[in-house]
N, C-alpha and C. Protein backbone atom coordinates (compact mmCIF):
# COMPACT_ATOMS: atom_id res chain seq x y z
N UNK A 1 -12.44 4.24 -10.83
CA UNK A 1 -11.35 4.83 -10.09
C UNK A 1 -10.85 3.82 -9.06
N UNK A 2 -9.47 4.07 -8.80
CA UNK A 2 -8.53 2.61 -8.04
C UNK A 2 -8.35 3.65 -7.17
N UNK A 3 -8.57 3.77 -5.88
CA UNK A 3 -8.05 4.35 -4.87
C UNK A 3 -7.83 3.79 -3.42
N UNK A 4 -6.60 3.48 -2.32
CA UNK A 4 -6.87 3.12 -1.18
C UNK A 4 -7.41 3.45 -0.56
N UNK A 5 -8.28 2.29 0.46
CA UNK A 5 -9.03 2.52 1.37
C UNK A 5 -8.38 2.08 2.76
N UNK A 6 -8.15 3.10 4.11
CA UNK A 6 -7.92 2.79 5.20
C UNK A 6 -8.70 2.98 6.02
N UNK A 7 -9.44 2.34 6.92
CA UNK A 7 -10.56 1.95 7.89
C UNK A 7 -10.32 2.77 8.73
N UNK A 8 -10.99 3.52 9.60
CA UNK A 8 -11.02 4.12 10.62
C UNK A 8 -10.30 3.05 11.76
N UNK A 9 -9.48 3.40 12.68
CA UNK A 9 -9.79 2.20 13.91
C UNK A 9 -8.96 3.51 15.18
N UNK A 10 -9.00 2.79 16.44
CA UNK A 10 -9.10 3.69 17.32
C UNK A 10 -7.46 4.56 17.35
N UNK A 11 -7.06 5.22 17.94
CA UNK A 11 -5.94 6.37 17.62
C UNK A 11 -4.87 5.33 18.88
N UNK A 12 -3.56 5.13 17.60
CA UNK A 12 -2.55 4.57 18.80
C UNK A 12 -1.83 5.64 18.96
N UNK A 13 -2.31 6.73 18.71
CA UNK A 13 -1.55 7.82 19.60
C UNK A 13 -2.33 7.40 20.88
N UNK A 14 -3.91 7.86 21.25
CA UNK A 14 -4.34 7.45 22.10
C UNK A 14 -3.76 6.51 22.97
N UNK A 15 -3.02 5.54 22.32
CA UNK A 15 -2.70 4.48 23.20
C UNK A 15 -1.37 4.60 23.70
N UNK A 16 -1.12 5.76 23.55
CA UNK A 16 0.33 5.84 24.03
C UNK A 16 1.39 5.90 23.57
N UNK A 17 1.31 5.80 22.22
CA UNK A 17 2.38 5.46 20.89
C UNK A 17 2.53 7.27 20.17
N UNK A 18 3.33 8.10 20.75
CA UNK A 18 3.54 9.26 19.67
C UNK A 18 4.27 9.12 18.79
N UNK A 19 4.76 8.63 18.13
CA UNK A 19 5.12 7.82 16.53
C UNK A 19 3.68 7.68 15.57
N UNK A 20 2.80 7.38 16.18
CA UNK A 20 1.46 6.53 15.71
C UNK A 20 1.08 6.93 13.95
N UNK A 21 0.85 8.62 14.04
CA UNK A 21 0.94 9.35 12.94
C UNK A 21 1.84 8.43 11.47
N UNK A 22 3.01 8.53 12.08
CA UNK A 22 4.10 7.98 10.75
C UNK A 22 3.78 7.09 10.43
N UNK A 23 3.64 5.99 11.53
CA UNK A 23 3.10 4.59 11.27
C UNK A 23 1.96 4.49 10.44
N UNK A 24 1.00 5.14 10.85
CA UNK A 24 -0.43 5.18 10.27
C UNK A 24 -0.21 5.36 8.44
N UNK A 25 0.51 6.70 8.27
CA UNK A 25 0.88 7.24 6.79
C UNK A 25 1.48 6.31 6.45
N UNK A 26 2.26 5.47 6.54
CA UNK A 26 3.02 4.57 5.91
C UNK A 26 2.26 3.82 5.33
N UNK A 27 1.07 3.22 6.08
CA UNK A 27 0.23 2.06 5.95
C UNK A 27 -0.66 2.69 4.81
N UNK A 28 -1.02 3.90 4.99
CA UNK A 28 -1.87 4.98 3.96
C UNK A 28 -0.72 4.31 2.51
N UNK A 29 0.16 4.90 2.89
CA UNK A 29 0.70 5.34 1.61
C UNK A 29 0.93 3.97 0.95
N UNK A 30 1.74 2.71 1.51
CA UNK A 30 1.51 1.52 1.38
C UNK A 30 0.46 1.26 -0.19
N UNK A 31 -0.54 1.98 0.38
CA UNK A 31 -1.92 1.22 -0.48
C UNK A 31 -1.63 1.93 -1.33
N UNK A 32 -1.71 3.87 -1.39
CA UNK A 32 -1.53 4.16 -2.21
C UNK A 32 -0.15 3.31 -3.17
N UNK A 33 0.79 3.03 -3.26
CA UNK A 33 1.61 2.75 -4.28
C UNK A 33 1.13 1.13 -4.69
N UNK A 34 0.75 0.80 -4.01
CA UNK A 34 -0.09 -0.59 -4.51
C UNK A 34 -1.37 -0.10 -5.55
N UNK A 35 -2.13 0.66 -4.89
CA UNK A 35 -3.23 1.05 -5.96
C UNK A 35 -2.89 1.82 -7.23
N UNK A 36 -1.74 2.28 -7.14
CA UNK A 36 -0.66 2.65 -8.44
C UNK A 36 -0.34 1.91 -9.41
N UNK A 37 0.64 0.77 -8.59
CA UNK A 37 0.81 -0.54 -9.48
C UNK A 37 -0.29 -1.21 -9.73
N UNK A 38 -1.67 -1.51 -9.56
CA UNK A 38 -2.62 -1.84 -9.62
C UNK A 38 -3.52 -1.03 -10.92
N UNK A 39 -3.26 0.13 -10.80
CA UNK A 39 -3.87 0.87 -12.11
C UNK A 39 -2.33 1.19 -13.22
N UNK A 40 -1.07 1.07 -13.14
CA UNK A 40 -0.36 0.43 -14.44
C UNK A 40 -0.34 -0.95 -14.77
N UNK A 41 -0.82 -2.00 -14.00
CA UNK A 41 -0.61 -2.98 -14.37
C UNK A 41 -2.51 -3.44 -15.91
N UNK A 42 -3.63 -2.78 -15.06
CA UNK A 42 -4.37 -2.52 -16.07
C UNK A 42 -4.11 -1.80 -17.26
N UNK A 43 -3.92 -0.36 -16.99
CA UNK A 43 -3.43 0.36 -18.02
C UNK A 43 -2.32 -0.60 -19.39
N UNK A 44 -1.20 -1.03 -18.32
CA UNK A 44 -0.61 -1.94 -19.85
C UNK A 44 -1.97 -3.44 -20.32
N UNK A 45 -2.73 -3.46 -20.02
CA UNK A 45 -3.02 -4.97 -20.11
C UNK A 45 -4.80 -4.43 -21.07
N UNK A 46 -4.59 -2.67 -21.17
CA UNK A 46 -5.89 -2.13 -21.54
C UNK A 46 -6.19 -2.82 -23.15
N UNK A 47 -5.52 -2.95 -23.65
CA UNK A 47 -5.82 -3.56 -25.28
C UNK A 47 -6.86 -5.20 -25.35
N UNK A 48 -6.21 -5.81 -23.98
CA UNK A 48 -6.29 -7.09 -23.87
C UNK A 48 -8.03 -7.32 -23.14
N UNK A 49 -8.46 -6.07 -22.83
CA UNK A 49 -9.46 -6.53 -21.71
C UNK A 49 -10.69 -6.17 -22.40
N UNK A 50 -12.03 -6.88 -22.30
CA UNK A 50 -12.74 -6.44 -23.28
C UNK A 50 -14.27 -7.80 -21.81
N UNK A 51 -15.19 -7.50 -22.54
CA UNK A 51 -16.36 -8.03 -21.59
C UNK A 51 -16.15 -9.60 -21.83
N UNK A 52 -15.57 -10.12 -22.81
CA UNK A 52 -14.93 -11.40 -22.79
C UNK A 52 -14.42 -11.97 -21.72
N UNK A 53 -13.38 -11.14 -21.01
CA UNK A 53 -12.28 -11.65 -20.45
C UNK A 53 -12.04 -10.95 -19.68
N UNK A 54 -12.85 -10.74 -18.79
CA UNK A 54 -13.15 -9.79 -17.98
C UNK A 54 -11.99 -10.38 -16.43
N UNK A 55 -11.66 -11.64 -16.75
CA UNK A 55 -11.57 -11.99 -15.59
C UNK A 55 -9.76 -11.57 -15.24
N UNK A 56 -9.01 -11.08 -16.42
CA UNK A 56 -7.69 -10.38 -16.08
C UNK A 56 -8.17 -9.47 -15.18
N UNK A 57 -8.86 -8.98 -15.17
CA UNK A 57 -8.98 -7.65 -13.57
C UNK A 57 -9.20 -8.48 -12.55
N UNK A 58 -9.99 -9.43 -12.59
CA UNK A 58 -10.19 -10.09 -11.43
C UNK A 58 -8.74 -10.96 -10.67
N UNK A 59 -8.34 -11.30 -11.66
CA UNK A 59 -6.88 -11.63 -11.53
C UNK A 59 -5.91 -10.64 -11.11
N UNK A 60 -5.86 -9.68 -11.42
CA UNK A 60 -5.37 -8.30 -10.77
C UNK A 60 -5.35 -7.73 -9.64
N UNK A 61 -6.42 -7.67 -9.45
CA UNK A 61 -7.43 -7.53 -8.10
C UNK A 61 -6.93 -8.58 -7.11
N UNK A 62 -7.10 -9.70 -7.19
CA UNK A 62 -6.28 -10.44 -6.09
C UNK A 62 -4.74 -10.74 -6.11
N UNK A 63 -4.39 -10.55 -7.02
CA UNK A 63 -2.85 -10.22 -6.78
C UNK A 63 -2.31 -9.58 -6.33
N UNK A 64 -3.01 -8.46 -6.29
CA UNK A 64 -2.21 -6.93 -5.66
C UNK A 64 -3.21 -6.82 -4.18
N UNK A 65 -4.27 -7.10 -4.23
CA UNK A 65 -4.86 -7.38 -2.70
C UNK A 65 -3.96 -8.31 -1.90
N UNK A 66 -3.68 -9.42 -2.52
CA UNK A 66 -2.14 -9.94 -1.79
C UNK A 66 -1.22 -9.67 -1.80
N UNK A 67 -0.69 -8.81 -2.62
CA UNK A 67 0.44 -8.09 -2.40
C UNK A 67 0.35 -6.56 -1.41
N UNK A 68 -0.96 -6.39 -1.24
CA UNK A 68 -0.96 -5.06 -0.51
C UNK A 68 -1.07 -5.94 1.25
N UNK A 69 -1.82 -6.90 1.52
CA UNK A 69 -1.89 -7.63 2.75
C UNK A 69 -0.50 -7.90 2.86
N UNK A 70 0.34 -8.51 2.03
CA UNK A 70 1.71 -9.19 2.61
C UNK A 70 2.87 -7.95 2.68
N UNK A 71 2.19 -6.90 2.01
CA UNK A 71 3.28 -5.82 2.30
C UNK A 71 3.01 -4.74 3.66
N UNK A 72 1.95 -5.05 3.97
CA UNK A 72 1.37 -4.08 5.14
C UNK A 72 1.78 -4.84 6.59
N UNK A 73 1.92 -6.69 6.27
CA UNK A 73 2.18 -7.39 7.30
C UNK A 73 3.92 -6.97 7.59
N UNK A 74 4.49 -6.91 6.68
CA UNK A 74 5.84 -7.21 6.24
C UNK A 74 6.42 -5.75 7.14
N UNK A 75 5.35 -4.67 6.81
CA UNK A 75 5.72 -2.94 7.75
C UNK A 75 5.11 -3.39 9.09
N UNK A 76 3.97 -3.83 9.35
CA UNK A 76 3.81 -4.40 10.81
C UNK A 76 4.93 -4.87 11.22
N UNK A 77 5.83 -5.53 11.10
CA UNK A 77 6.56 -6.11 11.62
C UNK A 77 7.71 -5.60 12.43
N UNK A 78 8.13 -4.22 11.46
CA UNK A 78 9.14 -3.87 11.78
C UNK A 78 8.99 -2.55 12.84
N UNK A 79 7.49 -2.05 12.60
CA UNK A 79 7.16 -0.61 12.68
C UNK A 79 6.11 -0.24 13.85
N UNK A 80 5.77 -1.43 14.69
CA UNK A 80 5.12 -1.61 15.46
C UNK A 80 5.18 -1.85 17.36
N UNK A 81 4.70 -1.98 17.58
CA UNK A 81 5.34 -2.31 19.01
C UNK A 81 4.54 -3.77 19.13
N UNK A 82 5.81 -4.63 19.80
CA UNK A 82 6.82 -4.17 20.66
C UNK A 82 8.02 -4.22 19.99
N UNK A 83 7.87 -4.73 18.80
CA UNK A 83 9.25 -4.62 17.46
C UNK A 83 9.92 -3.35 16.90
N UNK A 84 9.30 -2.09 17.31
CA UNK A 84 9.21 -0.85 16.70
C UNK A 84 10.86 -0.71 16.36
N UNK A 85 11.27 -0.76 15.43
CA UNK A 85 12.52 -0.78 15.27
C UNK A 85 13.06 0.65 13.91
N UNK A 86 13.04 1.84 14.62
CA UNK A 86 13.07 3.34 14.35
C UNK A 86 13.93 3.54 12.96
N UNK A 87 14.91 2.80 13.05
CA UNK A 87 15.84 2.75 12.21
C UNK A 87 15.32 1.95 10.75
N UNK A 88 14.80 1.07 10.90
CA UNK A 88 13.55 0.23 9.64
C UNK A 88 12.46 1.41 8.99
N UNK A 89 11.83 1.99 10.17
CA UNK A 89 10.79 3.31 9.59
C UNK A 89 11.36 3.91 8.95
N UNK A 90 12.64 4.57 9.16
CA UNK A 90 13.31 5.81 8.09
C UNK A 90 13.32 4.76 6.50
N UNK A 91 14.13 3.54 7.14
CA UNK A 91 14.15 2.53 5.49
C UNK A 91 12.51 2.58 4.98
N UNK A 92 11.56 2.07 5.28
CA UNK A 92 10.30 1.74 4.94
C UNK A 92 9.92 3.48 4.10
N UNK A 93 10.34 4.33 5.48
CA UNK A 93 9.62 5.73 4.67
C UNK A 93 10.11 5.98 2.91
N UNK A 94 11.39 6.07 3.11
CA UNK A 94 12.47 5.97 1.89
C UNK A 94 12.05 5.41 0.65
N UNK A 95 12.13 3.87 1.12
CA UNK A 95 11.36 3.04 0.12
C UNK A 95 9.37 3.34 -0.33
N UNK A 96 9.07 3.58 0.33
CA UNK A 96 7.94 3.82 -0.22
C UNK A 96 8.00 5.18 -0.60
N UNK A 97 8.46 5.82 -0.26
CA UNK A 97 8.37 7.49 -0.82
C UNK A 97 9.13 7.13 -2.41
N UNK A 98 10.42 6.36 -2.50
CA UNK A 98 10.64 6.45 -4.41
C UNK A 98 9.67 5.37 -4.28
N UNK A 99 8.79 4.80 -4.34
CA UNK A 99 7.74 4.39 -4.60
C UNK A 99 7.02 4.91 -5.14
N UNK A 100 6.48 5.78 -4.28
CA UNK A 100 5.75 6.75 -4.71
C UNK A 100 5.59 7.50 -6.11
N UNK A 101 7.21 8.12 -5.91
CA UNK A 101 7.90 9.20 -6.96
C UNK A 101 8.02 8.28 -8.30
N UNK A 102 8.67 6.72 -8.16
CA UNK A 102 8.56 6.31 -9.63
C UNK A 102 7.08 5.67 -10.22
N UNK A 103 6.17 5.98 -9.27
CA UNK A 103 4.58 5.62 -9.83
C UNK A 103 3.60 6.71 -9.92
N UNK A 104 4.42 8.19 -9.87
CA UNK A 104 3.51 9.24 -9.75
C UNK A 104 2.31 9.41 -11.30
N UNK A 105 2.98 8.72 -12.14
CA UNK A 105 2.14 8.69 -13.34
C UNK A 105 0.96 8.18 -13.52
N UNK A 106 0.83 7.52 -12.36
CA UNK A 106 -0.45 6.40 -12.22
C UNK A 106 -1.14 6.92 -11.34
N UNK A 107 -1.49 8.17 -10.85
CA UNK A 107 -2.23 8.35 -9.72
C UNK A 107 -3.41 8.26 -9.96
């Protein structure tokens, strides 16, 4: 099973940030549609993979681990303080929500 994992860390609501919530889900969801594309990109490649050649997952696996780091940096950027730029979150939510919706097959 391919599922995201998000780490506990301390509450930026706590810190003063009531946005924090959205921010947080984004980053959630983030993985989720990465760990989506991550289990269609196996799924098409299922014929090909066998204890031989084991190493297409491994290849997988760090592709989309870099693609999930450079896409989480890429929402830091915009969604954060002191950059928090409100108008980017609605875009980011948007975009990852049909994200979501055109990878619901892969959950």
């Amino acid at each position: 099973m391919i599922s995201p994992l998000f780490p506990s860390v301390p509450s930026a609501h706590r810190a003063g940030r009531g946005d924090a919530g959205q921010e947080k889900q984004g980053h959630f969801d983030i993985g989720e549609v990465v760990a989506r594309q991550l289990r269609k990109a196996i799924l098409e490649r299922k014929s090909k993979i066998n204890k031989n050649n084991v190493y297409i997952i491994d290849s997988l696996y760090y592709a989309f681990g870099t693609k999930l780091k450079n896409l989480q940096s890429d929402y830091d950027k915009w969604t954060t303080i002191p950059v928090r730029d409100r108008e980017q979150q609605v875009i980011w939510n948007r975009k990852i929500s049909l994200q979501l919706d055109s990878l619901s097959n892969y959950r």
